[in-house]
PDB file of N, CA and C in Angstrom:
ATOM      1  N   UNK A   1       2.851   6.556  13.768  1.00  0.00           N
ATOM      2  CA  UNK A   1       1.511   6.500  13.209  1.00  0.00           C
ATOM      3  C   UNK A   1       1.319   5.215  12.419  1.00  0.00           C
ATOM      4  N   UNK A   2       0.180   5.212  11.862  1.00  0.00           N
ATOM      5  CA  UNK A   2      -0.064   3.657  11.083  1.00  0.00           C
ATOM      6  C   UNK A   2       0.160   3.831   9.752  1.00  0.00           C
ATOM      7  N   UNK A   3       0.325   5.033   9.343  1.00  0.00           N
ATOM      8  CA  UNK A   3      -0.121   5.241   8.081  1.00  0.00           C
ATOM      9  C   UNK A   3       1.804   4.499   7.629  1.00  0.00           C
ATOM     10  N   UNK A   4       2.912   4.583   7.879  1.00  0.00           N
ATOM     11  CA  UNK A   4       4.179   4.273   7.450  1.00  0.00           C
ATOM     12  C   UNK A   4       3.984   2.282   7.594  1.00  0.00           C
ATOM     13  N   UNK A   5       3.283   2.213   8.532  1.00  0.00           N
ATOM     14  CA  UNK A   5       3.050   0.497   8.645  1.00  0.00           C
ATOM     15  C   UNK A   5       1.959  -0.368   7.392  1.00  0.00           C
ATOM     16  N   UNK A   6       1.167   0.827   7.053  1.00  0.00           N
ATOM     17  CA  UNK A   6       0.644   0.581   5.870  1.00  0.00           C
ATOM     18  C   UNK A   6       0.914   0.248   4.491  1.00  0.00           C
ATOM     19  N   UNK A   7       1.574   1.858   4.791  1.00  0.00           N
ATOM     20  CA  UNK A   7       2.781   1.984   3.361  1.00  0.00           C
ATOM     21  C   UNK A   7       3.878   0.625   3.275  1.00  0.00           C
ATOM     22  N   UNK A   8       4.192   0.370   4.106  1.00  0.00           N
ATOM     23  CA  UNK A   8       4.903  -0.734   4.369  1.00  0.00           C
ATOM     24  C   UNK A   8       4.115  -2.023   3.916  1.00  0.00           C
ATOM     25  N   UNK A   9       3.082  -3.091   4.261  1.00  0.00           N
ATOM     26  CA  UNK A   9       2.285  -3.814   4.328  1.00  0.00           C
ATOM     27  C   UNK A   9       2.238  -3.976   2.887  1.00  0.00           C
ATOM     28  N   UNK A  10       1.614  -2.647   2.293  1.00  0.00           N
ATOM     29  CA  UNK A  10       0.601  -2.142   0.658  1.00  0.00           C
ATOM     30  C   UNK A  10       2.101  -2.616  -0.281  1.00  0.00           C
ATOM     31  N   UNK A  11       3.387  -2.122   0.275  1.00  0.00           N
ATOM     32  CA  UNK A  11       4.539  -2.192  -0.384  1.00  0.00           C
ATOM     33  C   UNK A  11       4.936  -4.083  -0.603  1.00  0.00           C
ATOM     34  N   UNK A  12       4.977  -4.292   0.703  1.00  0.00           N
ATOM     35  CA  UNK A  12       5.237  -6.071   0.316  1.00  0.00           C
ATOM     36  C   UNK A  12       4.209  -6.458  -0.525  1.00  0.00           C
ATOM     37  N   UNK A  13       2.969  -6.672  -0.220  1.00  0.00           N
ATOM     38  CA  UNK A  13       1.974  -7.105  -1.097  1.00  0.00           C
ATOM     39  C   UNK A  13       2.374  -6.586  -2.921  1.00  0.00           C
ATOM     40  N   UNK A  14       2.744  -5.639  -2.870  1.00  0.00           N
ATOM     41  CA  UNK A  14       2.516  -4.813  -4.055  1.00  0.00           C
ATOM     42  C   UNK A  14       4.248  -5.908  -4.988  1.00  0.00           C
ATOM     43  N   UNK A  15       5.209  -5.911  -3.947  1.00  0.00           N
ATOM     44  CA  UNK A  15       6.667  -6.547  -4.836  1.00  0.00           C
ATOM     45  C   UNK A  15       6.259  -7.675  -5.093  1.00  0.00           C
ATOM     46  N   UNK A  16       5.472  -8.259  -3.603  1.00  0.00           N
ATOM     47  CA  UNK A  16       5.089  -9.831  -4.167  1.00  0.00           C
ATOM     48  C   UNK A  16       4.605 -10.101  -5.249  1.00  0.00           C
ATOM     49  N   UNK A  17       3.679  -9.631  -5.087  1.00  0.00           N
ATOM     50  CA  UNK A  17       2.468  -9.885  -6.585  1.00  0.00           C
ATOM     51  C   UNK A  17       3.848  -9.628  -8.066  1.00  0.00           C
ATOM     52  N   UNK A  18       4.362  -8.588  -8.027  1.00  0.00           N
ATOM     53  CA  UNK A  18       5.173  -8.305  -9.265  1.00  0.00           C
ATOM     54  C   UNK A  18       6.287  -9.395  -9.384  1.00  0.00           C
ATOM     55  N   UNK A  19       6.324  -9.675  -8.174  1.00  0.00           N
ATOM     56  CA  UNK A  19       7.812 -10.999  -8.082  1.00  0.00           C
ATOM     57  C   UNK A  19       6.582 -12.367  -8.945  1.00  0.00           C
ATOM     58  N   UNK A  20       5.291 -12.304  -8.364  1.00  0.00           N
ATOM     59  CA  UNK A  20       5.016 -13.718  -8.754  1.00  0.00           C
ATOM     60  C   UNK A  20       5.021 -13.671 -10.156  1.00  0.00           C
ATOM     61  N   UNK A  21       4.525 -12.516 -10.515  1.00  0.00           N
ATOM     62  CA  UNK A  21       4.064 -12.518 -12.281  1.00  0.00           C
ATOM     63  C   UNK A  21       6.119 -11.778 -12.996  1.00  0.00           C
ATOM     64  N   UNK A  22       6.842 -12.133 -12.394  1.00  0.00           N
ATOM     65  CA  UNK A  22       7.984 -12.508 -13.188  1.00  0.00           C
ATOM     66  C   UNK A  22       8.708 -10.957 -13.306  1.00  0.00           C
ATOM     67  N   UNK A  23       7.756 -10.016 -12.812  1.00  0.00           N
ATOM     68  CA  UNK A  23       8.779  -8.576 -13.162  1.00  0.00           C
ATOM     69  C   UNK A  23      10.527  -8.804 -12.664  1.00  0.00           C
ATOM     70  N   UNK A  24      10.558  -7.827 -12.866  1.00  0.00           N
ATOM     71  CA  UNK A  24      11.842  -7.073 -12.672  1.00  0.00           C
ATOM     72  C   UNK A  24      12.163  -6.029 -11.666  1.00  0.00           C
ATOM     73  N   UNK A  25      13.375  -5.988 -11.540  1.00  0.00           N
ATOM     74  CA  UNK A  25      13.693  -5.093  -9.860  1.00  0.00           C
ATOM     75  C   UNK A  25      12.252  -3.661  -9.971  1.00  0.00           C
ATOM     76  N   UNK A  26      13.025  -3.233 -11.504  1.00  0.00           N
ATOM     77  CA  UNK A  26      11.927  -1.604 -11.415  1.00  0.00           C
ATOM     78  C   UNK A  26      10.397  -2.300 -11.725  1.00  0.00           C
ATOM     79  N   UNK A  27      10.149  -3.223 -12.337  1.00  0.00           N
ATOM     80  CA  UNK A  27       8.517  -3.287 -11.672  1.00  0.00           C
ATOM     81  C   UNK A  27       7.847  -3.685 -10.190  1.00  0.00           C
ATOM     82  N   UNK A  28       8.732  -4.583  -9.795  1.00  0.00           N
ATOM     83  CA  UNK A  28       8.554  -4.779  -8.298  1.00  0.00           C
ATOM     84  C   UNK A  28       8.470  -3.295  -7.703  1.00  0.00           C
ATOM     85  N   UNK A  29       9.534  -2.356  -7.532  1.00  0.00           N
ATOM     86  CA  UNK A  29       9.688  -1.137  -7.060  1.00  0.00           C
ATOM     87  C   UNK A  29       8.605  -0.293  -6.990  1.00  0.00           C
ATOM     88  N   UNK A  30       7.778  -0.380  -8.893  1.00  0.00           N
ATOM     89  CA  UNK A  30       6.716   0.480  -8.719  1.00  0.00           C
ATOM     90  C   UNK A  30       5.052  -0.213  -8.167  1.00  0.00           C
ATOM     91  N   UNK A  31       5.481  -1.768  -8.956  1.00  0.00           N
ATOM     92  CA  UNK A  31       4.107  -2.252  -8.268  1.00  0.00           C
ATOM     93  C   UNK A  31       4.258  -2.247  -6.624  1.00  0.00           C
ATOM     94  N   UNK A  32       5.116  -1.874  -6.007  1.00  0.00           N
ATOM     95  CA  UNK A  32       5.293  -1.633  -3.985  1.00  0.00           C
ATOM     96  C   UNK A  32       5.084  -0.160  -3.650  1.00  0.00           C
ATOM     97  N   UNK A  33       5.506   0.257  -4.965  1.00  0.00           N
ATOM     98  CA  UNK A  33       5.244   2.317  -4.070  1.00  0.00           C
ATOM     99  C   UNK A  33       3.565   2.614  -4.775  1.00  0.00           C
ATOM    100  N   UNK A  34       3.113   1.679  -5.963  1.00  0.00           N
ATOM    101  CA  UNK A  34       1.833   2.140  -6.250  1.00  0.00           C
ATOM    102  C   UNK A  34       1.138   1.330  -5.560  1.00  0.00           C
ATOM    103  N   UNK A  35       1.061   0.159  -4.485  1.00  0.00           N
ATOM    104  CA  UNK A  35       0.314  -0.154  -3.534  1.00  0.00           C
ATOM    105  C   UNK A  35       0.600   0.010  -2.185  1.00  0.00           C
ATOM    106  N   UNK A  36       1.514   0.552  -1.903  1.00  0.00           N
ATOM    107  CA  UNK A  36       1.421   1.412  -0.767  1.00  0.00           C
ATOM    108  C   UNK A  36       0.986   2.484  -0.818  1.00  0.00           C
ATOM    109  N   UNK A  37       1.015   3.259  -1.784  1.00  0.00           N
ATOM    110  CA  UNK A  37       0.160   4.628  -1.915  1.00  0.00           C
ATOM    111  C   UNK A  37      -1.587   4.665  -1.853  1.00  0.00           C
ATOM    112  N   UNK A  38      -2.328   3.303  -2.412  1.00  0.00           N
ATOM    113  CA  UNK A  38      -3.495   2.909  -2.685  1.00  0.00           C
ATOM    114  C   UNK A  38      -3.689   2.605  -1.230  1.00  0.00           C
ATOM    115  N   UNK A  39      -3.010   1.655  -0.269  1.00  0.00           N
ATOM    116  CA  UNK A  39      -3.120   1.363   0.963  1.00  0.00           C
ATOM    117  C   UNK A  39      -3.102   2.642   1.840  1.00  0.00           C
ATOM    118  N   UNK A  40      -2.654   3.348   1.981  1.00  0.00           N
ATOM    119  CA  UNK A  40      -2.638   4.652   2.573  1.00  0.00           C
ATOM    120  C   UNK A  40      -3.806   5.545   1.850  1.00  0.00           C
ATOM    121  N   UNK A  41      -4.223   5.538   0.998  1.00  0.00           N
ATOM    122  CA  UNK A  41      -5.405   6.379   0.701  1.00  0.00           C
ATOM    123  C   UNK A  41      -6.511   5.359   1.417  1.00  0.00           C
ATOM    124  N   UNK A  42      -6.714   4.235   1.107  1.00  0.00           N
ATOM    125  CA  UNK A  42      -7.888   3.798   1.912  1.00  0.00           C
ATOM    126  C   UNK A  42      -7.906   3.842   3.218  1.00  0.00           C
ATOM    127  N   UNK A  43      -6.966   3.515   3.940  1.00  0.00           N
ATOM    128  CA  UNK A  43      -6.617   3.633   5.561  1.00  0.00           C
ATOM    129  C   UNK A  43      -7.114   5.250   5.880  1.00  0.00           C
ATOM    130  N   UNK A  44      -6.411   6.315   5.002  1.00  0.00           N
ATOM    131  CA  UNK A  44      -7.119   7.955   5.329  1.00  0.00           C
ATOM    132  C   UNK A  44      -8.657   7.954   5.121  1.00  0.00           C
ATOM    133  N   UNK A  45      -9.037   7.385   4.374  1.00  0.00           N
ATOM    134  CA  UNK A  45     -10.405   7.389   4.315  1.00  0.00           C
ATOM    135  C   UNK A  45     -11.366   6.690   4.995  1.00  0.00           C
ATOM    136  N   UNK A  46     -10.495   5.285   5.731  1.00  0.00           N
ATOM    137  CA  UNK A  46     -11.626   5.016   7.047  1.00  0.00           C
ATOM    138  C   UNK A  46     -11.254   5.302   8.408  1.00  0.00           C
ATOM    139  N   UNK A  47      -9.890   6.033   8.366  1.00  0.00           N
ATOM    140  CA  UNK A  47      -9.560   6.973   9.311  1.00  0.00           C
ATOM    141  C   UNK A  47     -10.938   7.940   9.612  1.00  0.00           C
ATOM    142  N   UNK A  48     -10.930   8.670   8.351  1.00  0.00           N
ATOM    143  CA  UNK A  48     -11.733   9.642   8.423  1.00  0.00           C
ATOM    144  C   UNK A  48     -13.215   9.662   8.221  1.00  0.00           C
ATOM    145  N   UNK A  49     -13.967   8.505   7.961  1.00  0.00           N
ATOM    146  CA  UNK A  49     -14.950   7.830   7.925  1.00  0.00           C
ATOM    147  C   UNK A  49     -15.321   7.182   9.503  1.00  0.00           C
ATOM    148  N   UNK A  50     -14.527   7.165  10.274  1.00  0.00           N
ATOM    149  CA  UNK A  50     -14.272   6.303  11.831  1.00  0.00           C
ATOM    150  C   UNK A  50     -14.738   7.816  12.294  1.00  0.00           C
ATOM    151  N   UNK A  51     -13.628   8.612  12.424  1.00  0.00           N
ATOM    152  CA  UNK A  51     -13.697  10.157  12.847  1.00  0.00           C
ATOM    153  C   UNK A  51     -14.730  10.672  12.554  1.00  0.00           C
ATOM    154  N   UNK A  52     -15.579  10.557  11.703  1.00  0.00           N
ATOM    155  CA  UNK A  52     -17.381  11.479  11.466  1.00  0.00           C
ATOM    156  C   UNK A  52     -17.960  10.586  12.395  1.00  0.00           C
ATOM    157  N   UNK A  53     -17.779   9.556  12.289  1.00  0.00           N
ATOM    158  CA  UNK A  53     -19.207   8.642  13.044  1.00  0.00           C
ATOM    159  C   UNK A  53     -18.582   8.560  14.704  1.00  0.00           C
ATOM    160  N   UNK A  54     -17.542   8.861  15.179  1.00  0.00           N
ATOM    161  CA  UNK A  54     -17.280   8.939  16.411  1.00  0.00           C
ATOM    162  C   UNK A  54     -17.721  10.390  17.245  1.00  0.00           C
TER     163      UNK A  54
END
């Protein structure tokens, strides 16, 4: 499914950003699982926004 390629995607974006602004292993960790989680809620929602109008 797409939704693990997301989670994935939301996750790099999410370490990068924490790598640029200087975090640390555990902020990288959470700024990647709290934007992969944000990336996967929007993807369900134009999943399911696609799915009404189809």
């Amino acid at each position: 499914m797409i939704y693990p390629i997301v989670f994935a995607l939301g996750m790099a974006l999410g370490w990068g950003l924490a790598a640029k602004r200087g975090g640390k292993p555990a902020d990288r960790a959470l700024y990647g699982v709290v934007f992969g989680m944000i990336a996967m809620v929007v993807t369900l929602f134009v999943a399911l926004i696609i799915g009404k109008l189809v």
